[in-house]
Structures are given as C-alpha cells and as structure tokens.
Protein backbone atom coordinates (compact mmCIF):
# COMPACT_ATOMS: atom_id res chain seq x y z
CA UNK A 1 246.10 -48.12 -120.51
CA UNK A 2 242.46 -47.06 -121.55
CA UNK A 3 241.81 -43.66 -123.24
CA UNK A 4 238.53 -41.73 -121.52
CA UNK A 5 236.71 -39.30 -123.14
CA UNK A 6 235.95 -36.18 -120.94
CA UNK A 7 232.93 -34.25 -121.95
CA UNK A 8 231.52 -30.80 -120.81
CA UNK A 9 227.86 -31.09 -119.34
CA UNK A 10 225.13 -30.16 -121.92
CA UNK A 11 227.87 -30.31 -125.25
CA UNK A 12 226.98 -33.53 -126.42
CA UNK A 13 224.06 -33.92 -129.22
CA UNK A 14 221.09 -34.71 -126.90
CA UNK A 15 219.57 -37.79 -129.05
CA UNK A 16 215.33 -37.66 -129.74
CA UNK A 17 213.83 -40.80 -130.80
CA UNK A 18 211.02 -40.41 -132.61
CA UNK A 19 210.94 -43.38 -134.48
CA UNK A 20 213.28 -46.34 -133.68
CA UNK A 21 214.36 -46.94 -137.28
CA UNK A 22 217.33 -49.72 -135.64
CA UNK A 23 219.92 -50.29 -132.94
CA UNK A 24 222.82 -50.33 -135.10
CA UNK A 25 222.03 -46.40 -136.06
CA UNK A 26 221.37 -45.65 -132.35
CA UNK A 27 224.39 -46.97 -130.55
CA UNK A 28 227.09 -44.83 -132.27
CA UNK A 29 224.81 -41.83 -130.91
CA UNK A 30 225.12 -43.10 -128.01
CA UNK A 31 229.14 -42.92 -127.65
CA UNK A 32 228.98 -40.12 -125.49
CA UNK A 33 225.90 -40.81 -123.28
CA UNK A 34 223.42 -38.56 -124.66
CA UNK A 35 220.21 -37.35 -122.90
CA UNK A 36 217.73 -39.87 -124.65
CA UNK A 37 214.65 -38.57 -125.24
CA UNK A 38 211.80 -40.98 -126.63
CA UNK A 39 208.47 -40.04 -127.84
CA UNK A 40 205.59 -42.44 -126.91
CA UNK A 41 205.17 -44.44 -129.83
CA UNK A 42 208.85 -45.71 -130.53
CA UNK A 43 208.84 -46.19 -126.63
CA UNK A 44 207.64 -50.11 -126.52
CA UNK A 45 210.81 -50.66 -129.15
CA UNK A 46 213.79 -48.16 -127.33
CA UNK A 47 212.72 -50.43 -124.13
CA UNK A 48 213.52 -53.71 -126.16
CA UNK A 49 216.96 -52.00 -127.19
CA UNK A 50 218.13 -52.42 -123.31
CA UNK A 51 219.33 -48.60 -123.26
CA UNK A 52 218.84 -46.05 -120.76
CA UNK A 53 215.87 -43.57 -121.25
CA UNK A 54 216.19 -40.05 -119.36
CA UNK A 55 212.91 -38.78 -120.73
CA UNK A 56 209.73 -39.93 -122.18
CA UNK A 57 206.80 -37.56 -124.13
CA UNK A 58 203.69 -39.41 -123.83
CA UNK A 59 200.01 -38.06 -124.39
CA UNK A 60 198.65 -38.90 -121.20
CA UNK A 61 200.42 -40.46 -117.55
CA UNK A 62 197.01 -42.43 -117.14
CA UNK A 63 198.19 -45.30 -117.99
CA UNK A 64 199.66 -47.44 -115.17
CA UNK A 65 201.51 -49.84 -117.49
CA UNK A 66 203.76 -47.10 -118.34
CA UNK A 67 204.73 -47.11 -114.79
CA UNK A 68 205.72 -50.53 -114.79
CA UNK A 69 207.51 -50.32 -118.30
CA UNK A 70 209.87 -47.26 -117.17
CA UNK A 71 210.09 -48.38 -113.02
CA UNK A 72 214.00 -50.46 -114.09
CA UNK A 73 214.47 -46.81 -115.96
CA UNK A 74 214.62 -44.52 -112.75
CA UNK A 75 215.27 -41.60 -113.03
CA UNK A 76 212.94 -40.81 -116.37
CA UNK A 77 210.93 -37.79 -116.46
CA UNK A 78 207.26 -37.88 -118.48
CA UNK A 79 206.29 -35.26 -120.00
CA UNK A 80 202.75 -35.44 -121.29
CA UNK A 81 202.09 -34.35 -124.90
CA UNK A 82 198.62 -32.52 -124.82
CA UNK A 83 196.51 -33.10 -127.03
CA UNK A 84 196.82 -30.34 -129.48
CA UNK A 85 200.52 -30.82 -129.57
CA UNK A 86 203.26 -32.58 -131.35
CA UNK A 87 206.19 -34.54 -130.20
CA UNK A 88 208.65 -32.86 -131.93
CA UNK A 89 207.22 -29.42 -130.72
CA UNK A 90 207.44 -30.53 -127.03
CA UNK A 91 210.96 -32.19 -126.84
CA UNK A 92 211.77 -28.53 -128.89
CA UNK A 93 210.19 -27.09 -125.75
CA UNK A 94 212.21 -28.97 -123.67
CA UNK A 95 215.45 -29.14 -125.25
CA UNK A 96 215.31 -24.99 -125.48
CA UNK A 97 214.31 -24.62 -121.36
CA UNK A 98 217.31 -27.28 -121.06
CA UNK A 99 219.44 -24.50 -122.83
CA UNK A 100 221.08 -27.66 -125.15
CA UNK A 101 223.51 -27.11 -127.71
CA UNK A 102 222.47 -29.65 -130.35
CA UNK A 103 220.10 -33.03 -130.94
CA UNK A 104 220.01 -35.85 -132.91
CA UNK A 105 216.47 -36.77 -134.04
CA UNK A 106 215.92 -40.19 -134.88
CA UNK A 107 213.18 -40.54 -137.48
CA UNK A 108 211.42 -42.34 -140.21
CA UNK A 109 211.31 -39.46 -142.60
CA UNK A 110 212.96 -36.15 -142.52
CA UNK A 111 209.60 -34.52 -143.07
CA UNK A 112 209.02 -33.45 -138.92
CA UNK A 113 211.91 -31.64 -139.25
CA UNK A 114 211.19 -30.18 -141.91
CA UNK A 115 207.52 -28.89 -141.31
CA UNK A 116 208.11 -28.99 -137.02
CA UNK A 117 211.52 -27.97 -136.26
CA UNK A 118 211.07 -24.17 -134.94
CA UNK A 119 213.51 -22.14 -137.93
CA UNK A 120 214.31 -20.06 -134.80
CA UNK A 121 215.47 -23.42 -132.84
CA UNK A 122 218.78 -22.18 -131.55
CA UNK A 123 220.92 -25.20 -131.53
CA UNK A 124 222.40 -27.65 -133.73
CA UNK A 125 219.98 -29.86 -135.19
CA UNK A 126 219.88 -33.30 -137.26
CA UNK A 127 217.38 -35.49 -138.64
CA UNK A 128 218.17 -39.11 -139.29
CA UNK A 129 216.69 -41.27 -141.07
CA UNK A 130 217.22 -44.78 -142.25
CA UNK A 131 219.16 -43.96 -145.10
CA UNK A 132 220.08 -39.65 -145.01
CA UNK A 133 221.16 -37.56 -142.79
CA UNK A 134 219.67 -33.99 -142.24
CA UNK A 135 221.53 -30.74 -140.67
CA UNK A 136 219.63 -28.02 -140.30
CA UNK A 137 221.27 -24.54 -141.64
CA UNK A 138 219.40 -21.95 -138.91
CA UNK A 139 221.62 -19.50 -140.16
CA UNK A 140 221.29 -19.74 -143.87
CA UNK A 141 224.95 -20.82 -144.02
CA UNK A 142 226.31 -24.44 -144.53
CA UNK A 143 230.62 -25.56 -144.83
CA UNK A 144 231.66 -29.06 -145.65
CA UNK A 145 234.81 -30.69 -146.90
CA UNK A 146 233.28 -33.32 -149.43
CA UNK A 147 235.29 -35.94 -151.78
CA UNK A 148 234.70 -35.35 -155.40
CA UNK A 149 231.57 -36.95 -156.35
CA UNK A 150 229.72 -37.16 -153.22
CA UNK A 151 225.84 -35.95 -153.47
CA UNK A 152 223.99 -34.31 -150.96
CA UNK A 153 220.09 -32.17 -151.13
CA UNK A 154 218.91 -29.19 -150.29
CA UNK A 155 215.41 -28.65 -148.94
CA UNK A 156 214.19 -25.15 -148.46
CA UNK A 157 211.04 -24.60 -146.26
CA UNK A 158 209.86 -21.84 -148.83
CA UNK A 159 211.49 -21.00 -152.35
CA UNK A 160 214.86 -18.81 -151.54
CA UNK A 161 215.60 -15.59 -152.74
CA UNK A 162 219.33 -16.00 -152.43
CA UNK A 163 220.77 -19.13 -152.77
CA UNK A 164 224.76 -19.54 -153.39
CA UNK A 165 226.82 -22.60 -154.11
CA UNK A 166 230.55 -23.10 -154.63
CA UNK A 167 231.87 -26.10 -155.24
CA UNK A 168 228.84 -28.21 -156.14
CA UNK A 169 226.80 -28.73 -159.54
CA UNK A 170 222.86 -29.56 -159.16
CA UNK A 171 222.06 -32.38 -161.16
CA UNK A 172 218.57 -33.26 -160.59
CA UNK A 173 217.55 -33.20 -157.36
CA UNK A 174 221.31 -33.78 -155.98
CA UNK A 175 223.85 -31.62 -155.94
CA UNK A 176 227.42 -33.18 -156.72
CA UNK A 177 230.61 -32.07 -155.41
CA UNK A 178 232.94 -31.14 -158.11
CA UNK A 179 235.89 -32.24 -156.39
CA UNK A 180 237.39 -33.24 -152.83
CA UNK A 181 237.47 -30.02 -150.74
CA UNK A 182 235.53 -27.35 -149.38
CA UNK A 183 231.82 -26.77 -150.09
CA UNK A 184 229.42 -24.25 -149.26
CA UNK A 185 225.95 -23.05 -149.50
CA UNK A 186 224.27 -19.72 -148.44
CA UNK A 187 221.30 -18.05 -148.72
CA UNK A 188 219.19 -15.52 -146.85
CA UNK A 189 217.11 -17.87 -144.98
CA UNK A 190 217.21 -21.66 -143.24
CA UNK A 191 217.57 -24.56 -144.93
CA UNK A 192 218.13 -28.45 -144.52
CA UNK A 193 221.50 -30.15 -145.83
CA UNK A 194 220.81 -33.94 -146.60
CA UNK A 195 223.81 -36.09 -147.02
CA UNK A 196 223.35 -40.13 -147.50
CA UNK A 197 224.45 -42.58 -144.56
C-alpha cells in the first residue's frame, strides 16, 4: 500500500532559484512539488537538472533561444526583469500578488536576502545556501528546539535596540545552545536566523 501526501493549494514553500548551488539540495525541496521559480542566470543549469520550471524572471523575452530552451517546459510564465530591477525584488512581487505562504530561496550567499528581501514580506521566508540555512524573523520573534551544542547566527539588518535570548550563549559570532530544548530570540525588529546544513 503506498502512503500519499495531500497538500492544500498555495501551503507548500514555493522554491526561488537564484543560484543553482546543486541538485542534491534542490530535490528534497522539491518533495512536495513546489512552484519553481528560476531567475535568468541559474536558468541554463535548473534546465540541465531535468525538473519542471513554472516560472522564469529574465531581463528581456528578445531572445528567441529562450523560446526553444523552455518550449518541453509548457506551461512557464516569463516575467521580464526591467532593467532597474532585481530578481529577488520581482519574484517578491510575484510571490506577494500570488498571495503565497512561504519560499525557499536557493542562493549562493545569504546576502540578497539580507539587503533585498522586503522586511514587510509577509510570508515565510528562507535563504539557502551551500552550507547555512537562513529564516527570516518578520516579526522580531524566533522558537526552536535545538540539541545542546548546536550553533546558529544572527544577522540584524540594522543594530537592535532590543534583543533577547534564552537558552543560547554568544560565543563569537555563533551563538550556542546551552542544552537540548527550547530556544528563543526576540527583539523589536526583523532579523535572520542562520543554522548550518
């Protein structure tokens, strides 16, 4: 007998590639058939992957070749990327007319998300890189059972003016739990939660 997993429209973590760090780190994210959302440069890669694309950000629809790459891909949408504009600002666009609950960006730094992700976005957001995983706090308020030990960072967009800890103890630029269970963080404004993969 085979077990099926039943989920509700829209819940799933859409997934934004906007670098293709691997296809190990992108098929678990793919478990419960994401939207897939690939910005032009990681595009030539994704396609090489053999995985379905829904939508493409490109800077211009000029280019016939594009045509001919995403033609086995129907339906994919292109949205064009203006000149002015970043990628992670459009599929932000996108993602918030889409009314989505949360995304998964794929990326070589955490640094777009960082400087580019809207601290208004209002949904669940991650940044992944090769070797960290980001989750950005929009409310100012982050919960996580960790095993003594475990490190994680804290990045802050600006320097806080309240910042509370329980159950972790900084140590350099890392932040150690003190012991398996509950840890939390708050402070009056956003911040971004990076845990090693």
């Amino acid at each position: 007998m085979s077990s099926h997993h039943f989920v509700k429209e829209n819940q799933e973590p859409d997934l934004f590639i906007l670098h293709a760090n691997s296809l190990g780190q992108v098929q678990p994210l793919l478990e419960w058939a994401p939207e897939v959302i690939v910005a032009g440069p990681a595009l030539d890669q994704v396609l090489s992957w053999g995985i379905k694309i829904d939508v493409v950000i490109v800077k211009e629809l000029t280019d016939l070749t594009l045509y001919e790459k995403l033609q086995h891909q129907e339906p994919v949408r292109a949205i064009v990327c203006a000149a002015h504009q970043d990628y992670v600002s459009v599929a932000f666009d996108y993602l918030t007319k889409k009314s989505a609950k949360a995304v998964n960006i794929l990326a070589e730094s955490a640094m777009p998300g960082f400087s580019l992700v809207p601290e208004a976005a209002g949904f669940q957001v991650s940044v992944i890189t090769a070797g960290e995983k980001w989750s950005f706090a929009a409310q100012g308020h982050y919960q996580k059972w960790l095993a003594g030990g475990s490190t994680i960072r804290i990045h802050f967009r600006q320097p806080p003016n309240v910042f509370v800890i329980d159950g972790l103890t900084a140590d350099g630029g890392f932040f150690t739990a003190n012991g398996d269970g509950m840890v939390k963080i708050r402070s009056g404004q956003p911040f971004w939660v990076g845990e090693p993969l």
